[in-house]
Protein backbone atom coordinates (compact mmCIF):
# COMPACT_ATOMS: atom_id res chain seq x y z
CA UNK A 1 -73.92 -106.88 68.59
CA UNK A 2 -72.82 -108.61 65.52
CA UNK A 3 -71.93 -112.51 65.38
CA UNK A 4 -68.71 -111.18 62.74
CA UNK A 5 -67.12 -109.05 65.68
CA UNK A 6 -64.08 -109.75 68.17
CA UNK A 7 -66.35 -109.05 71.05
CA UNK A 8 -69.14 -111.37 70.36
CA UNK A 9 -66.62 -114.70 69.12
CA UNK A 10 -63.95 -113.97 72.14
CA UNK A 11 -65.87 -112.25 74.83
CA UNK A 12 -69.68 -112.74 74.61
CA UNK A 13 -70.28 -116.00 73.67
CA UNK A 14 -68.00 -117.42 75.52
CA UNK A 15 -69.15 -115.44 79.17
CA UNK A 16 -72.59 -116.46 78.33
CA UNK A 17 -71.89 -119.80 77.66
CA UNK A 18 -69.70 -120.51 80.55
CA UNK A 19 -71.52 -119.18 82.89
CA UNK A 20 -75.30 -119.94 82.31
CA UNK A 21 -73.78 -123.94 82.72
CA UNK A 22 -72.14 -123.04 85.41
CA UNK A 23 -75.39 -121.72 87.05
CA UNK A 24 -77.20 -124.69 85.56
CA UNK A 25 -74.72 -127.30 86.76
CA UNK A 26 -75.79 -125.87 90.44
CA UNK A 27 -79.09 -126.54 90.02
CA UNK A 28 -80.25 -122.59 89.66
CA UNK A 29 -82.54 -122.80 87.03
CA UNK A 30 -83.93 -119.90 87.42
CA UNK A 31 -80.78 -117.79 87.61
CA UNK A 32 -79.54 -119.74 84.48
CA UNK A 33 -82.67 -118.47 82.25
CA UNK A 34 -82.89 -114.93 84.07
CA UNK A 35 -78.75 -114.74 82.99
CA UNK A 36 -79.42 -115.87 79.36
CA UNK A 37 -82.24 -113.41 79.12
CA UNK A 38 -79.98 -110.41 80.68
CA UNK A 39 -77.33 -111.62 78.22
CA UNK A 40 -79.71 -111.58 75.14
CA UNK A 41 -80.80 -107.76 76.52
CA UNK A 42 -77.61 -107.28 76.47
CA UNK A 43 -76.71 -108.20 73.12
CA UNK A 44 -79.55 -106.42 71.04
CA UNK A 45 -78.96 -103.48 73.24
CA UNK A 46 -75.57 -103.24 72.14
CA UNK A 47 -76.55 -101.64 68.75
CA UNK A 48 -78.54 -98.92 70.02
CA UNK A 49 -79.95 -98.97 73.56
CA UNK A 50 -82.49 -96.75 72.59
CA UNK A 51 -84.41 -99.84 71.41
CA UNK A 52 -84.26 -101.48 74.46
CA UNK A 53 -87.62 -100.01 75.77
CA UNK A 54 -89.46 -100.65 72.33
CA UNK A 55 -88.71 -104.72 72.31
CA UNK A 56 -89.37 -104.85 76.03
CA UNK A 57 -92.65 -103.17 76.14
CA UNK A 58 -93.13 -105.93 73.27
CA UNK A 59 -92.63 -108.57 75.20
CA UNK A 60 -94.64 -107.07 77.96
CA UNK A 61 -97.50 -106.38 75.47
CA UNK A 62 -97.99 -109.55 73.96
CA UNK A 63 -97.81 -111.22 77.57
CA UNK A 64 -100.01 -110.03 78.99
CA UNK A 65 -102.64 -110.42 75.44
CA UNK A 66 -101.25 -113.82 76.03
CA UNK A 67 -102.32 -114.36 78.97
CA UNK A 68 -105.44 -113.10 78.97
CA UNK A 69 -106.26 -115.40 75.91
CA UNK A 70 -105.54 -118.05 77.99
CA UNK A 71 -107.84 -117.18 80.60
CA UNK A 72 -110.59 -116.48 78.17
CA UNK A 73 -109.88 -120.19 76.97
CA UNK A 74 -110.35 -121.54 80.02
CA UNK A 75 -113.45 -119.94 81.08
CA UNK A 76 -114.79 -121.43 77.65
CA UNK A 77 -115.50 -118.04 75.79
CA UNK A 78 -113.70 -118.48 72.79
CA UNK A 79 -115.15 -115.66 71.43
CA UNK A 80 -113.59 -113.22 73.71
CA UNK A 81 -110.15 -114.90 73.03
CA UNK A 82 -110.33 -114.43 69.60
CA UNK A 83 -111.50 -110.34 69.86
CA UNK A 84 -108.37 -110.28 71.97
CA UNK A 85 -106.02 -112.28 69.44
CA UNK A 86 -107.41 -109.30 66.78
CA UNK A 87 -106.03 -106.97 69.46
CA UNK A 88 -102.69 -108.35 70.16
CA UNK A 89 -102.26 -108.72 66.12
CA UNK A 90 -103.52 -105.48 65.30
CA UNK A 91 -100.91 -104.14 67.96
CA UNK A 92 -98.04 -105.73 66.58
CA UNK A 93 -98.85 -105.02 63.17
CA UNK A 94 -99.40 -101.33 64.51
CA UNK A 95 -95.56 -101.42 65.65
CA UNK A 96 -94.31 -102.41 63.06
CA UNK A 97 -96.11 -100.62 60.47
CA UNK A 98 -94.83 -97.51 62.35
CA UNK A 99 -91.22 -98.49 62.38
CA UNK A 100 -91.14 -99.84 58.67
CA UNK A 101 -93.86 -98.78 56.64
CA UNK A 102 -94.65 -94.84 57.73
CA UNK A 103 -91.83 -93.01 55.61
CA UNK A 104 -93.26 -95.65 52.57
CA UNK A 105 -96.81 -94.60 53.10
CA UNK A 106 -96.13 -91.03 53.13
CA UNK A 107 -94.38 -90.96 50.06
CA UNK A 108 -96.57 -93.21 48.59
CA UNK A 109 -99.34 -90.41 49.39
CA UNK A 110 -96.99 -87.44 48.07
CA UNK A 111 -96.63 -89.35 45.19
CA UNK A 112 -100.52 -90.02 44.27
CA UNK A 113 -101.99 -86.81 46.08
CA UNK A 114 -99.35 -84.48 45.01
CA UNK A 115 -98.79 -83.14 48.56
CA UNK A 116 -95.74 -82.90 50.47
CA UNK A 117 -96.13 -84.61 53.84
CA UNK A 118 -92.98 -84.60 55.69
CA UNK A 119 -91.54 -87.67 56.26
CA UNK A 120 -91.14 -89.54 59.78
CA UNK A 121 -87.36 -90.53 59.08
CA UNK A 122 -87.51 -93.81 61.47
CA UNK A 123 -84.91 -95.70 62.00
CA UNK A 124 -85.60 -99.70 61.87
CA UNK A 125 -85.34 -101.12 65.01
CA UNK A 126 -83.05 -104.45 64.29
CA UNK A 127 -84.81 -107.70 64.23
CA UNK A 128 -88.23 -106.07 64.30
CA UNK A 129 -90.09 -107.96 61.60
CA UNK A 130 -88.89 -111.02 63.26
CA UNK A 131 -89.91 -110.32 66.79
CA UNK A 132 -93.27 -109.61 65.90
CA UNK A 133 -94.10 -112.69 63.67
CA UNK A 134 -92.18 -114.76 66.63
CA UNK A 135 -95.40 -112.68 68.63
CA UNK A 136 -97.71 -113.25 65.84
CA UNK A 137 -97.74 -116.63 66.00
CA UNK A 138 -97.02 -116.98 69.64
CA UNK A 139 -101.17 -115.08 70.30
CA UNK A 140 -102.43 -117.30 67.49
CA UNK A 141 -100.77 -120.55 68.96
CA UNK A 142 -102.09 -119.48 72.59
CA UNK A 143 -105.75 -119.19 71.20
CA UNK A 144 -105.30 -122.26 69.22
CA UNK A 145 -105.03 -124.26 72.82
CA UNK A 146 -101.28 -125.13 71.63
CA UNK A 147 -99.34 -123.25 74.30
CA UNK A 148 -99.20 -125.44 77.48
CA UNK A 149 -97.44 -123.33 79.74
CA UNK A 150 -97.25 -119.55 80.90
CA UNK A 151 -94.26 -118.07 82.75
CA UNK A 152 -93.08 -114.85 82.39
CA UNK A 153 -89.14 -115.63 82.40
CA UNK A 154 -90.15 -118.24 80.12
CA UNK A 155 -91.53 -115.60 77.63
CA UNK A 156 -88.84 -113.18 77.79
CA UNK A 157 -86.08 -115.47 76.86
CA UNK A 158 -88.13 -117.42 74.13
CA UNK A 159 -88.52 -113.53 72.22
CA UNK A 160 -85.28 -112.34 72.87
CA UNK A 161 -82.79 -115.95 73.10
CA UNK A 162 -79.85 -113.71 71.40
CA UNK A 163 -79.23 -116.44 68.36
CA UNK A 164 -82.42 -116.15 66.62
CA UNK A 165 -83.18 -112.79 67.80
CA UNK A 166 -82.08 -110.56 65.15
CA UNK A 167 -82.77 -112.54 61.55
CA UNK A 168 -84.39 -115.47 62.84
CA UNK A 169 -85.30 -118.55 62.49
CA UNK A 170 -88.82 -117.33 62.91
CA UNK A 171 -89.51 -119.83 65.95
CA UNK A 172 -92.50 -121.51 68.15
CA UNK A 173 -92.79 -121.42 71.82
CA UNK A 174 -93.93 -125.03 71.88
CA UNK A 175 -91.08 -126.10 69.85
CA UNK A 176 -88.30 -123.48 71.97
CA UNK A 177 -89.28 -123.78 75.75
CA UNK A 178 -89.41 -127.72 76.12
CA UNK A 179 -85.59 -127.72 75.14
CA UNK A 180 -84.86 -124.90 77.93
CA UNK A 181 -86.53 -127.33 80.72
CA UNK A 182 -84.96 -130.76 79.35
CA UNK A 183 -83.01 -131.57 82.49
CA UNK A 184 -80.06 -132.89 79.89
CA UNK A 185 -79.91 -129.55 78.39
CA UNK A 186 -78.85 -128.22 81.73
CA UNK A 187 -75.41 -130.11 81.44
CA UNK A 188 -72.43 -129.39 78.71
CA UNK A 189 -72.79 -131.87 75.93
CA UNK A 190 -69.22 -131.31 74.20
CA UNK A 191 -70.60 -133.14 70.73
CA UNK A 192 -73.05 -130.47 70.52
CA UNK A 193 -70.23 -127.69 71.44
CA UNK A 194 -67.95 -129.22 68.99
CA UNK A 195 -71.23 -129.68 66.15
CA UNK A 196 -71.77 -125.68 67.27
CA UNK A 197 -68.09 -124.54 66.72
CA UNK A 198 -67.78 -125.86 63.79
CA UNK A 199 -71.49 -124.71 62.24
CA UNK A 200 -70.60 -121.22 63.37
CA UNK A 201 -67.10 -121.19 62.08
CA UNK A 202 -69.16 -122.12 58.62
CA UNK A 203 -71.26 -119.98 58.70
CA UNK A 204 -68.52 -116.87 59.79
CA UNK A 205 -66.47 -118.34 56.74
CA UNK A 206 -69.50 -118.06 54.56
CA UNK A 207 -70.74 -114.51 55.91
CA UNK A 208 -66.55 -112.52 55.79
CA UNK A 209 -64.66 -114.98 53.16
CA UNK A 210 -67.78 -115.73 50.42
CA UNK A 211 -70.58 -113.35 50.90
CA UNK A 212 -68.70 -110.30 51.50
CA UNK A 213 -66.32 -110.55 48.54
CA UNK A 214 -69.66 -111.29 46.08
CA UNK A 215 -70.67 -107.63 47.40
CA UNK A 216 -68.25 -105.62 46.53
CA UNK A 217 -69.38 -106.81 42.71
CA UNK A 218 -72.87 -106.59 43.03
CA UNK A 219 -72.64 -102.99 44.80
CA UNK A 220 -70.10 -102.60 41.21
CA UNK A 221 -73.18 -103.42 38.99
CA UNK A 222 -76.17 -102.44 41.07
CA UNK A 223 -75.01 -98.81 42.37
CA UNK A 224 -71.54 -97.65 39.92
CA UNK A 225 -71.89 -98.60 36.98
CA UNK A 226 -74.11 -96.64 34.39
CA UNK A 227 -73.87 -98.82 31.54
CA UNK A 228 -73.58 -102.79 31.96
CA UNK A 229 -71.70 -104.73 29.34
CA UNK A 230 -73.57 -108.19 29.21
CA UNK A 231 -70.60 -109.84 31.26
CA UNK A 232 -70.54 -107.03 33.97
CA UNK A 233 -74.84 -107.33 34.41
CA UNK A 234 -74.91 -111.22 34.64
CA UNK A 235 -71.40 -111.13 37.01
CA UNK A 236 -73.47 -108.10 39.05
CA UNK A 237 -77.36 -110.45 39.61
CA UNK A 238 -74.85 -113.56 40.13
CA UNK A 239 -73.05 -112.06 42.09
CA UNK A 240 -75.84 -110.56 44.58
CA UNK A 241 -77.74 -113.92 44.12
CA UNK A 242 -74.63 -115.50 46.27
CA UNK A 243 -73.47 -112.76 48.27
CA UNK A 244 -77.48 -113.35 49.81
CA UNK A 245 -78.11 -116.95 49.99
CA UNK A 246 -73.85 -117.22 51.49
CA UNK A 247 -74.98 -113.88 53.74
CA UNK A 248 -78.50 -114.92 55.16
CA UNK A 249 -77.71 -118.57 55.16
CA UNK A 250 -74.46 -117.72 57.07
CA UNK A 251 -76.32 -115.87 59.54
CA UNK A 252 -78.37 -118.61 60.79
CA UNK A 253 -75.70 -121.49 60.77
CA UNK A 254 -74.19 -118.74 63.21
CA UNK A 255 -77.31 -118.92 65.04
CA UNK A 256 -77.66 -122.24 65.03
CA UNK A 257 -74.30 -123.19 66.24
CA UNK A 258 -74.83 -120.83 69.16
CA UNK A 259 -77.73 -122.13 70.25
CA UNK A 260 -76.36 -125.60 70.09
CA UNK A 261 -73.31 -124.71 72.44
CA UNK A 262 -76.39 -124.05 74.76
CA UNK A 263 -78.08 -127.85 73.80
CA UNK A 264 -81.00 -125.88 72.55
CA UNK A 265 -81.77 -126.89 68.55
CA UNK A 266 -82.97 -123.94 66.41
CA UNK A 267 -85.22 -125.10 63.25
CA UNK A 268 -83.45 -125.62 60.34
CA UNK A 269 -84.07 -122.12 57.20
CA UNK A 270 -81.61 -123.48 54.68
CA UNK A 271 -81.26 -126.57 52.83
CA UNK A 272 -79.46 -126.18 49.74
CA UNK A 273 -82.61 -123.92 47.68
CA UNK A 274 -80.42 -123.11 44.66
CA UNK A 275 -80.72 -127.11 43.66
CA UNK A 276 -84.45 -126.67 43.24
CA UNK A 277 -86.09 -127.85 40.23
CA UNK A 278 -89.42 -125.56 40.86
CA UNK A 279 -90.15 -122.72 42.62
CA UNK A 280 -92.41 -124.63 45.03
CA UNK A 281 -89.51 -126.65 46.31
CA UNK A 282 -87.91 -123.58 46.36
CA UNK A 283 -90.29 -121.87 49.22
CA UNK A 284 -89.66 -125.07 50.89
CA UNK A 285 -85.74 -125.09 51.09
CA UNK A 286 -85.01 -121.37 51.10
CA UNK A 287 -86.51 -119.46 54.49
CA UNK A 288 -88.07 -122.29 55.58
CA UNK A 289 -89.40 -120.68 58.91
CA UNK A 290 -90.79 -117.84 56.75
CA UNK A 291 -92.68 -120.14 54.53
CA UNK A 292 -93.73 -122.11 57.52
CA UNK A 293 -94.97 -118.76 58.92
CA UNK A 294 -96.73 -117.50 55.72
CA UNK A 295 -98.39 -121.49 55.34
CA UNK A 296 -99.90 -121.55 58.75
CA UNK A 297 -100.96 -117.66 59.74
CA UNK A 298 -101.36 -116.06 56.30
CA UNK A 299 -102.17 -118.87 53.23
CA UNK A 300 -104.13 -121.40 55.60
CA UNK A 301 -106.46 -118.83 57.12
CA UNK A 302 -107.15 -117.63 54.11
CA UNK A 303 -108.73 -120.64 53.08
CA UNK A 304 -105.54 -122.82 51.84
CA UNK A 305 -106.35 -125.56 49.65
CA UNK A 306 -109.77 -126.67 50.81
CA UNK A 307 -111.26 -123.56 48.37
CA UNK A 308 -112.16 -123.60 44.82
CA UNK A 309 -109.18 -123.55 42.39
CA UNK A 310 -109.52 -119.70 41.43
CA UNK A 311 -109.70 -119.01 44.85
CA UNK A 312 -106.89 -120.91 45.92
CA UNK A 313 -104.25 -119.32 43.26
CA UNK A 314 -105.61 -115.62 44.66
CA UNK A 315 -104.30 -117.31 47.77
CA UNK A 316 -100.95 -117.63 46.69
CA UNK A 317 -100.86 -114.58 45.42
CA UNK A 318 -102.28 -112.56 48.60
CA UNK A 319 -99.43 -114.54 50.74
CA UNK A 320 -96.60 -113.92 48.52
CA UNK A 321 -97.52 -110.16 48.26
CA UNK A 322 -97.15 -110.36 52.03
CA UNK A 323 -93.60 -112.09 51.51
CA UNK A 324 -92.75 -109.17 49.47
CA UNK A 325 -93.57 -106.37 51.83
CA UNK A 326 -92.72 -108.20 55.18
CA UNK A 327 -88.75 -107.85 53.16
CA UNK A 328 -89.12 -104.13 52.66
CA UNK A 329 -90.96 -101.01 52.15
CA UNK A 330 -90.70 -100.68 48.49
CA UNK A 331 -92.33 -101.26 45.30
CA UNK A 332 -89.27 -103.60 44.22
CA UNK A 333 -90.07 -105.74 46.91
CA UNK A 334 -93.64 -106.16 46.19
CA UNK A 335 -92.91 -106.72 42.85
CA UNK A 336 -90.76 -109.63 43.45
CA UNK A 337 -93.26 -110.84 46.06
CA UNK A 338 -95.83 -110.75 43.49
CA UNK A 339 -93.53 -112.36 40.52
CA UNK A 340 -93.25 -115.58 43.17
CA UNK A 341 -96.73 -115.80 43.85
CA UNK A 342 -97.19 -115.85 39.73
CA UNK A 343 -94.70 -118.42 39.51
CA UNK A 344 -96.36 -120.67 42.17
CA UNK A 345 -99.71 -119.97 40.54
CA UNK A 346 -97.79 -121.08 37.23
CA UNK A 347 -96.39 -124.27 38.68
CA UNK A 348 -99.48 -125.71 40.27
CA UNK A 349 -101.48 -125.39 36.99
CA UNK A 350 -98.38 -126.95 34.84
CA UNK A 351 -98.62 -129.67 37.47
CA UNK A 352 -102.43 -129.78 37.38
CA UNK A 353 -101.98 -130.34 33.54
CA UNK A 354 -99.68 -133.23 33.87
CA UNK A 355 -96.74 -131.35 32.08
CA UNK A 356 -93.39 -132.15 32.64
CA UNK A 357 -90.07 -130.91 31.47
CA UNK A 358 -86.51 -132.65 31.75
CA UNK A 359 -84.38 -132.18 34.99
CA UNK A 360 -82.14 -129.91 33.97
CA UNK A 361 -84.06 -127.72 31.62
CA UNK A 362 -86.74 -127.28 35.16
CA UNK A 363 -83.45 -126.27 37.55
CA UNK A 364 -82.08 -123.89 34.95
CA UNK A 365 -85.31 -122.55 34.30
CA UNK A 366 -86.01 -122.18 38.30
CA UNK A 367 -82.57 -120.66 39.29
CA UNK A 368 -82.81 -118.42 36.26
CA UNK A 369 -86.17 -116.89 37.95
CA UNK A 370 -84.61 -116.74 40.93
CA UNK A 371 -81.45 -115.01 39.81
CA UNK A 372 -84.12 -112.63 37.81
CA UNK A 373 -86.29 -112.33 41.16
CA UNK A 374 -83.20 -111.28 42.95
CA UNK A 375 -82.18 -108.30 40.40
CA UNK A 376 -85.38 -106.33 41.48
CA UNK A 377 -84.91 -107.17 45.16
CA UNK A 378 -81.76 -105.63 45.06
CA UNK A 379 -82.19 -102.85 42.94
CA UNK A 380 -83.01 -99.39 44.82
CA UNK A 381 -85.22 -98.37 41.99
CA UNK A 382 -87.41 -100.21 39.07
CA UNK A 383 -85.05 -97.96 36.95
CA UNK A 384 -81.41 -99.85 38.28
CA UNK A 385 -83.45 -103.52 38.38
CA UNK A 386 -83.89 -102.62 34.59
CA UNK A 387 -80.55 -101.75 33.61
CA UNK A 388 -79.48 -104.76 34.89
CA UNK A 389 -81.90 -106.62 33.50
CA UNK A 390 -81.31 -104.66 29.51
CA UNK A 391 -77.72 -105.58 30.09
CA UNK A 392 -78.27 -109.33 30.99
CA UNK A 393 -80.16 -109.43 27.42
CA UNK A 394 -78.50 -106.92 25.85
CA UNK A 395 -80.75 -104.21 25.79
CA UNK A 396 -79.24 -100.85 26.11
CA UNK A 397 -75.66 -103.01 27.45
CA UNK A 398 -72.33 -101.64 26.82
CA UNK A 399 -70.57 -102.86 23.83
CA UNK A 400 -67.98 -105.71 24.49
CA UNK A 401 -64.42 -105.20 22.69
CA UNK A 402 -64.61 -105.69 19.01
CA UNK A 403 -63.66 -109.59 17.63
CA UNK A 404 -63.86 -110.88 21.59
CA UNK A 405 -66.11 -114.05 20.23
CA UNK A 406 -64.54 -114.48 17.41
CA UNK A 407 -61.17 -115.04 19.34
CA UNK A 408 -63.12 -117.73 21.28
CA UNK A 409 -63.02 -120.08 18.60
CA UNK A 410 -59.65 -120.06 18.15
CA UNK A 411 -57.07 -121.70 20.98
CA UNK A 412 -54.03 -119.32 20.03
CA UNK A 413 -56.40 -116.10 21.02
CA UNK A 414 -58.47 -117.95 23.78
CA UNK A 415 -57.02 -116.42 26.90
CA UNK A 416 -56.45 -112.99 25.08
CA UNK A 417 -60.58 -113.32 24.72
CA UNK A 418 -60.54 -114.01 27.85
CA UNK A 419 -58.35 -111.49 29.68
CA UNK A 420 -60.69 -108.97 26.85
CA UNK A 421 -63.98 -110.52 28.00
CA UNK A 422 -63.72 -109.99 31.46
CA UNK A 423 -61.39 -106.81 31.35
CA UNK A 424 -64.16 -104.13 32.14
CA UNK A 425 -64.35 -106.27 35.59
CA UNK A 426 -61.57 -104.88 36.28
CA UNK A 427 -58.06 -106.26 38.18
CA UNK A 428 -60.71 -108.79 39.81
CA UNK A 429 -61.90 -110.05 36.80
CA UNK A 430 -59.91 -113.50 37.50
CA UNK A 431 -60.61 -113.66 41.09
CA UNK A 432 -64.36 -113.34 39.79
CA UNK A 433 -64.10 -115.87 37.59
CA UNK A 434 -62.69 -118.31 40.05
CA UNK A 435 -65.34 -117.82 42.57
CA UNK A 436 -68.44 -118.18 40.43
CA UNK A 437 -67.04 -121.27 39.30
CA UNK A 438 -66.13 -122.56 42.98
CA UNK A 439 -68.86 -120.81 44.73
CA UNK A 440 -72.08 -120.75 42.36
CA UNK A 441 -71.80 -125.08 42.45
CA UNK A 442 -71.02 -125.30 45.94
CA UNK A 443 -74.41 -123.28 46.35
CA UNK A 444 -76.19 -126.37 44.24
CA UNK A 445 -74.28 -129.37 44.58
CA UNK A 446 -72.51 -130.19 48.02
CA UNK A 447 -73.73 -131.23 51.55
CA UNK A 448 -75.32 -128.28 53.19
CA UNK A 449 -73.66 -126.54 56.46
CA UNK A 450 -76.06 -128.92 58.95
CA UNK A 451 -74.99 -131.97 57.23
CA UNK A 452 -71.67 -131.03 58.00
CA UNK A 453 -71.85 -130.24 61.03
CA UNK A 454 -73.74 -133.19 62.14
CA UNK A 455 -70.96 -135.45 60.45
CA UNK A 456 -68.42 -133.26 62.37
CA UNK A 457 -65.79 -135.56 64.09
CA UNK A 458 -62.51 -134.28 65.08
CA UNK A 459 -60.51 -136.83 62.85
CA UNK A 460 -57.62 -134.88 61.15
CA UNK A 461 -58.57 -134.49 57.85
CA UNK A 462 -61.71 -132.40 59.56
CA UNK A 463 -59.47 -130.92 61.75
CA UNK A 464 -57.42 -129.30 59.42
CA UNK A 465 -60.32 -128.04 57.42
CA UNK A 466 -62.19 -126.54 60.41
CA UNK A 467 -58.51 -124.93 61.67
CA UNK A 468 -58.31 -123.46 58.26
CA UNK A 469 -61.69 -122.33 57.67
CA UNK A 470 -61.91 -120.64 61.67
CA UNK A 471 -58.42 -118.84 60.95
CA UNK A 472 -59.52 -117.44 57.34
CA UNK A 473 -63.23 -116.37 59.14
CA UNK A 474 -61.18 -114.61 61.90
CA UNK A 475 -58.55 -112.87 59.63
CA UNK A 476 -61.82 -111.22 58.05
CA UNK A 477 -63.05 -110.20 61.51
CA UNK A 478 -62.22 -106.92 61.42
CA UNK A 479 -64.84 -105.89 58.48
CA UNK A 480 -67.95 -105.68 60.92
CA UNK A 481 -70.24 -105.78 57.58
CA UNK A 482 -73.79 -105.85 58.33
CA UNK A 483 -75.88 -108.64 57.57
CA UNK A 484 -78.36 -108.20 54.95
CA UNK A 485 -81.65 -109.54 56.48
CA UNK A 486 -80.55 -106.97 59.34
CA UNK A 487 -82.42 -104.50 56.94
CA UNK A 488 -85.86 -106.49 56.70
């Protein structure tokens, strides 16, 4: 089920809602989780119900590893616990190199070998790569000594709570299951239900109204177009590099506000990344739950920073080829992984210089890499990441109409350069004007969507806003796009 549908904004979340309070508000606690757990089955069902069996024997899987962890812990023989943490990460890294890695290996070994293995043609289970780091880091917590309590019902609905389910927040037991037991949490708090409206509302507006319009002209540039003039490349990687910070980040103030309805606070994955002035605070507004992930399970164990200094940049680079091909069986992907690990290598020995640069010259220079970065995540092939990229420079780009720049400089001629500059666009060429220059500094510049929503009060000038921005989100209802991260 999709958050952007009539059935999940009228009919689910609303059924859900009222009636796991209702159970809750007589004291049958039990029935309350069991219902939100049925309802969360329920809602990643609803795609394809073939999946149903895959996410449960999951669940069941990592239990019971779980468990038995936590028995070896208590009986003091760590090192049993920790053979059984290999096993229980081995098996979920098993699963989900089947689903999303087997057609990429196999072509991978046509490729080199010269053979022609047939391909498995798997379809990606939704919300598998997030499930299984959820798992991941569920085993290592419980062999850590950090999870405090075991209960089946418990597990089930931390895994598969319906908000985060599908594209995250990546999320801890410790900091989920507390929240479900808070004996406040049982009761409708209507400042949280009002804080929740209005963050999904935001994020529906920014999904249907913002991200979905920047599509249609990236999916111009990256997949129609041949030949790029420079305008049409930079309008395509600008375009993409809103339509998936607006898309993603839209997601999970979706999730967010429907796990607040419930009094249950998801982590925060966004805060404002395209104001960054290096890539390092980048990875630390932008995904945030991933980067917390890749920190504690991937870079840390690997030694972190208490190695020696070569060591500690092959660090970064190990983790961030990870990134790359947790996002997606493909060379592109790794690529871009491995351009951010570079960059981080880059910025910690500029910083272990004692270099420094000018504010604005280090946030041009860091959205400029990401914008960059972005153009080979999105392109299906090194061949279309290039194309874009020759046309962004020049290279290879379709010429613009003759005398365009020199009709710049002149007032008289200045919207006729215009209207010229922007014509191969197309009919939309103003309406992509306007919304790079709305859009692309809203991105940078204003509060984010949990500031908002945590200043929410129903005055009237809020009012009005929210009324407008829920009846725009629901005139684009009927689109049912796909969210992006639903493909990772």
């Amino acid at each position: 089920m999709l958050f952007n549908s009539y059935g999940y904004v009228f009919l689910f979340l609303p059924v859900v809602l009222a009636v796991y309070f209702l159970l809750s508000r007589r004291r049958l606690t039990i029935g309350s989780k069991a219902w939100l757990l049925f309802g969360s089955l329920v809602f990643y069902g609803w795609w394809n119900p073939v999946y149903l069996p895959l996410i449960v024997g999951s669940i069941v899987f990592n239990f019971v590893i779980g468990k038995a962890i936590l028995g070896q812990r208590e009986k003091a023989r760590f090192s049993s616990g920790r053979s059984l943490l290999v096993i229980g990460v081995l098996g979920n890294l098993a699963l989900l190199g089947y689903f999303k890695y087997a057609d990429f290996f196999i072509s991978n070994i046509n490729a080199v070998g010269h053979v022609t293995l047939p391909l498995l043609r798997v379809i990606l289970p939704l919300g598998i790569s997030f499930f299984t780091f959820t798992q991941i880091a569920f085993l290592v917590d419980t062999e850590k000594g950090k999870v405090k309590e075991y209960n089946a019902l418990n597990y089930g609905l931390f895994v598969t709570f319906f908000p985060h389910l599908l594209a995250g927040p990546i999320i801890h037991h410790a900091e989920m299951m507390p929240q479900f037991d808070r004996l406040r949490n049982k009761v409708v708090d209507y400042r949280n239900v009002a804080s929740g409206i209005c963050l999904f509302f935001i994020g529906l507006f920014k999904k249907l109204v913002i991200a979905d319009t920047f599509a249609v002209w990236a999916t111009n540039g990256f997949d129609t177009l041949n030949q790029l003039t420079v305008i049409q490349a930079w309008v395509a990687s600008l375009s993409y590099t809103l339509q998936l910070y607006y898309d993603f980040s839209g997601y999970t103030d979706m999730a967010l506000g429907s796990s607040l309805m419930f009094n249950i606070k998801l982590p925060i994955n966004f805060n404002t990344p395209y104001r960054s002035l290096d890539i390092q605070e980048f990875w630390r507004r932008w995904h945030i739950t991933l980067s917390r992930f890749m920190r504690d399970y991937v870079y840390i164990p690997l030694g972190g920073n208490r190695v020696a200094e070569w060591h500690i940049l092959l660090n970064l680079m190990i983790t961030f080829f990870v990134v790359g091909l947790w996002h997606g069986a493909g060379w592109t992907f790794v690529l871009w992984g491995c351009m951010h690990g570079a960059a981080l290598v880059i910025h910690r020995l500029w910083k272990r210089s004692g270099f420094s640069m000018p504010s604005w010259i280090a946030w041009f220079l860091t959205f400029n890499f990401i914008n960059i970065g972005w153009v080979f995540f999105r392109a299906k092939t090194f061949g279309d990441a290039l194309r874009v990229l020759g046309g962004m420079v020049g290279i290879d780009a379709a010429p613009l109409p003759k005398g365009v720049w020199t009709q710049l400089w002149h007032a008289g001629s200045f919207i006729t350069a215009l209207d010229n500059l922007f014509g191969a666009l197309g009919n939309n060429s103003k309406a992509i004007l306007c919304m790079l220059i709305i859009f692309l500094p809203l991105s940078i510049f204003f509060k984010n969507s949990n500031e908002v929503a945590e200043g929410f009060r129903p005055n009237v000038t809020q009012l009005i806003l929210f009324v407008l921005v829920a009846w725009l989100s629901v005139l684009f209802l009927g689109t049912y796009s796909e969210f992006l991260y639903f493909r990772f």
